[in-house]
C-alpha atoms as a PDB file:
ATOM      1  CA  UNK A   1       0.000   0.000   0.000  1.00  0.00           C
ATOM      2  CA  UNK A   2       1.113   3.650  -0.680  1.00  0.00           C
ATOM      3  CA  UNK A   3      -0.229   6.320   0.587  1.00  0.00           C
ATOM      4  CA  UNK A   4      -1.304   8.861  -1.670  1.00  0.00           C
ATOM      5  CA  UNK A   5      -0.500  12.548   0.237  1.00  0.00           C
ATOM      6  CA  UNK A   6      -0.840  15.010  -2.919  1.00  0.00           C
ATOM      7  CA  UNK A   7      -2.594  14.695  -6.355  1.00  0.00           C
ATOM      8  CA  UNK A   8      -2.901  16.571  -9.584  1.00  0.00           C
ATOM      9  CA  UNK A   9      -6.522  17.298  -8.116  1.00  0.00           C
ATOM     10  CA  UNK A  10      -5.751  17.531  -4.763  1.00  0.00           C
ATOM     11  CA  UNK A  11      -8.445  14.748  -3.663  1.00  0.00           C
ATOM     12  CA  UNK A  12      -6.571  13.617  -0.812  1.00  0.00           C
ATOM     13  CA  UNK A  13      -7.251  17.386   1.122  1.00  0.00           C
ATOM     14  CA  UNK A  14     -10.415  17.828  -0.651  1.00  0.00           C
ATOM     15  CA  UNK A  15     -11.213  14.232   1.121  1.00  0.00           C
ATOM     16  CA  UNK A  16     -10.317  15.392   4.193  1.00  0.00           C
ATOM     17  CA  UNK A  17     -12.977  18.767   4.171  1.00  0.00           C
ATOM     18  CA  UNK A  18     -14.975  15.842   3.951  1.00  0.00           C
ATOM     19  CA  UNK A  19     -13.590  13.928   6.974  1.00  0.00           C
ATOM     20  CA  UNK A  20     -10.680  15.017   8.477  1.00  0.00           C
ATOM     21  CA  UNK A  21      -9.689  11.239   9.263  1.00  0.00           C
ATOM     22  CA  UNK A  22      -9.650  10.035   5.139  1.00  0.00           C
ATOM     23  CA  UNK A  23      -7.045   9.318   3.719  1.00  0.00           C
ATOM     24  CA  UNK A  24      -6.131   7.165   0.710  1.00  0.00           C
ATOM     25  CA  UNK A  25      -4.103   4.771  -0.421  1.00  0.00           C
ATOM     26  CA  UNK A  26      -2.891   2.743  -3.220  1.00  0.00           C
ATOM     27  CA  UNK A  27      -3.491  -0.739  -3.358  1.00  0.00           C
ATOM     28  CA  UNK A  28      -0.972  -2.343  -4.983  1.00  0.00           C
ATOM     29  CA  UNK A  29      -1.925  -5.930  -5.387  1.00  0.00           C
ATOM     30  CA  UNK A  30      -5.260  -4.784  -7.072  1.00  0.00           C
ATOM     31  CA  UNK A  31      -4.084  -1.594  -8.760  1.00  0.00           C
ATOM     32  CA  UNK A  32      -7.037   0.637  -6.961  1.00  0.00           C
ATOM     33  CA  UNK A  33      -7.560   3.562  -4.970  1.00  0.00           C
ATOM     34  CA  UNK A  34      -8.885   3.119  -1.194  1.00  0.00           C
ATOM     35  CA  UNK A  35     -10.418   5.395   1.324  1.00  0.00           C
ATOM     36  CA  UNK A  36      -9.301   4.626   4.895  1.00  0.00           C
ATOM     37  CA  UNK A  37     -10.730   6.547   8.228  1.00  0.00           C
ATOM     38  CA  UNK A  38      -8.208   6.850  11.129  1.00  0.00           C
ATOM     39  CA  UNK A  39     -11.147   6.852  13.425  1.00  0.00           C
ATOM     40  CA  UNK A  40     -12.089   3.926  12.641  1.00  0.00           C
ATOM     41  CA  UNK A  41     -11.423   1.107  15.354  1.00  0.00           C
ATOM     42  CA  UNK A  42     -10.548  -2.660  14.003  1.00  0.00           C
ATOM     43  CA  UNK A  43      -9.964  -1.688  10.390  1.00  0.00           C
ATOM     44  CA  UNK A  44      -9.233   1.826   8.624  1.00  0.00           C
ATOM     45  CA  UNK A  45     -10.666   0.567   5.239  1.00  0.00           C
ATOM     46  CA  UNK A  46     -13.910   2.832   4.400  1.00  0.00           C
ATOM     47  CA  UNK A  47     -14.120   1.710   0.374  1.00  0.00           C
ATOM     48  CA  UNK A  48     -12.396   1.435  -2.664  1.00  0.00           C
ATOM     49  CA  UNK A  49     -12.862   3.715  -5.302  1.00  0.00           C
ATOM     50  CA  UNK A  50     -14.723   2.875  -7.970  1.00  0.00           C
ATOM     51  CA  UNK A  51     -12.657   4.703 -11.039  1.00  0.00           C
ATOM     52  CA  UNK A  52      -9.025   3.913 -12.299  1.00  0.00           C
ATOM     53  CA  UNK A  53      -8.215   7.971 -11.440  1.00  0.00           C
ATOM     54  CA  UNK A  54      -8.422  10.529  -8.910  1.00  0.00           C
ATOM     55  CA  UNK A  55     -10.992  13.140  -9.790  1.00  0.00           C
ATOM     56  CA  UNK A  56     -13.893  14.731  -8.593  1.00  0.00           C
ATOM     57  CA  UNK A  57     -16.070  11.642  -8.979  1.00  0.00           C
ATOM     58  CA  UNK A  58     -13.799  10.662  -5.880  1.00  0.00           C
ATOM     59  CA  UNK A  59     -15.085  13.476  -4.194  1.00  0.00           C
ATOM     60  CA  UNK A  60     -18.931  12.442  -5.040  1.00  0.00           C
ATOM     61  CA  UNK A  61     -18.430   9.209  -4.608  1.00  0.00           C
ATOM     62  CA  UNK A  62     -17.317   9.801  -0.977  1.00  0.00           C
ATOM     63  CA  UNK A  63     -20.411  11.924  -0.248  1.00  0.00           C
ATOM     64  CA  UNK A  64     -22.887   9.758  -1.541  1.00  0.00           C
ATOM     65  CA  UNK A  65     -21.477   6.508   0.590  1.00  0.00           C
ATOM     66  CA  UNK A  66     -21.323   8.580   3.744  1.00  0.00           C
ATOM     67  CA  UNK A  67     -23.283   7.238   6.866  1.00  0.00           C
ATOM     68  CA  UNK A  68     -25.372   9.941   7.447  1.00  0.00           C
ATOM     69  CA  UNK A  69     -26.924   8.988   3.360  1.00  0.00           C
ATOM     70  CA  UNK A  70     -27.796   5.475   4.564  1.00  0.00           C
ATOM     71  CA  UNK A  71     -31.669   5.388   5.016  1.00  0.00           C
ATOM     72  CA  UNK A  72     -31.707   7.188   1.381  1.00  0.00           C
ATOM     73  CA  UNK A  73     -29.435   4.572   0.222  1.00  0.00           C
ATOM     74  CA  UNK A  74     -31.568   1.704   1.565  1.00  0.00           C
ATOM     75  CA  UNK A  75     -34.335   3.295   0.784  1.00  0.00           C
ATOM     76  CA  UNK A  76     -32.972   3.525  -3.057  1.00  0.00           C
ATOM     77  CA  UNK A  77     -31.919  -0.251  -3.517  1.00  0.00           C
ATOM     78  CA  UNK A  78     -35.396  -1.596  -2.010  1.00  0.00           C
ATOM     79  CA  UNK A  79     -36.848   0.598  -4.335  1.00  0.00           C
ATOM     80  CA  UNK A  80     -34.209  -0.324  -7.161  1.00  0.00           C
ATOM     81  CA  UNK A  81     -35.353  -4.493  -6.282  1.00  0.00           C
ATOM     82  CA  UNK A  82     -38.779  -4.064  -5.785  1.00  0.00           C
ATOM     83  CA  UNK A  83     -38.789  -2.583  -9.525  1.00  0.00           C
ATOM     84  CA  UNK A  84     -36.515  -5.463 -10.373  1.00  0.00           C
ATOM     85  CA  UNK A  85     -39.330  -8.284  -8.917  1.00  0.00           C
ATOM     86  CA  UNK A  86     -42.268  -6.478 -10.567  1.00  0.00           C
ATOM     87  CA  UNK A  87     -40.554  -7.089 -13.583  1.00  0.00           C
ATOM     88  CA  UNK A  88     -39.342 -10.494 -13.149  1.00  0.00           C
ATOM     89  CA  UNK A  89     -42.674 -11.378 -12.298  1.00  0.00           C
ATOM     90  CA  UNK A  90     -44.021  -9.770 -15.430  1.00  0.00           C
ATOM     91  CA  UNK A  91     -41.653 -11.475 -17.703  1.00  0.00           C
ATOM     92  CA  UNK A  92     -43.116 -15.263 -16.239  1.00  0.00           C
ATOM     93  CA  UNK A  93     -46.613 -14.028 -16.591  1.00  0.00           C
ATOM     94  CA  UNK A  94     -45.518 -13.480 -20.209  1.00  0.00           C
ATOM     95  CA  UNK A  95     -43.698 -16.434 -20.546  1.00  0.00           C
ATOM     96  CA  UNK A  96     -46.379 -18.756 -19.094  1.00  0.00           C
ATOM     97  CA  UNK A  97     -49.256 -16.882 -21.483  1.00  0.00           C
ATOM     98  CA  UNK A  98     -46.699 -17.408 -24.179  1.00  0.00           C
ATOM     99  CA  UNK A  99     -46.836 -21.500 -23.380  1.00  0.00           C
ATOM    100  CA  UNK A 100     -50.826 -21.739 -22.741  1.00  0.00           C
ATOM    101  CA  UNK A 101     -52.066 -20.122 -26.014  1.00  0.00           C
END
């Protein structure tokens, strides 16, 4: 792991306006960015970043997974799978009309 202090973005401070306690590094073995919290007890991994660079969709990314966002993030993936079932039970309705006629 490497720790990653300054970028051509500077996403490792802007992190930090975020939470003061991120920090990222480099993963080595997988090639990927990680944010880590040093308040966090156990283990300092928070998550790994979804994009091969460091740019404001770090940023975004970090806001959108933080704690205080997870009712609206539950509440978006129950909605997100209760779409999902609707539809898969659509699609057998159709596909068992499709066998009877």
């Amino acid at each position: 792991m490497i720790k990653i202090e300054t970028d051509n973005f500077f996403i490792a401070q802007r992190l930090k306006e975020i939470d003061k306690s991120y920090y990222i590094l480099f993963n080595m073995g997988s090639g990927r960015y990680e944010v880590h919290s040093s308040d966090q007890k156990g283990s300092s991994y928070c998550f790994t970043i979804p994009f091969s660079v460091l740019d404001a969709r770090t940023i975004d990314h970090a806001l959108k997974t933080r704690i205080e966002n997870r009712d609206k993030i539950i509440a978006q993936i129950d909605k997100e799978n209760e779409l999902m079932m609707k539809k898969a039970v659509k699609d057998e309705i159709n596909k068992l009309e499709e066998v009877l006629s």
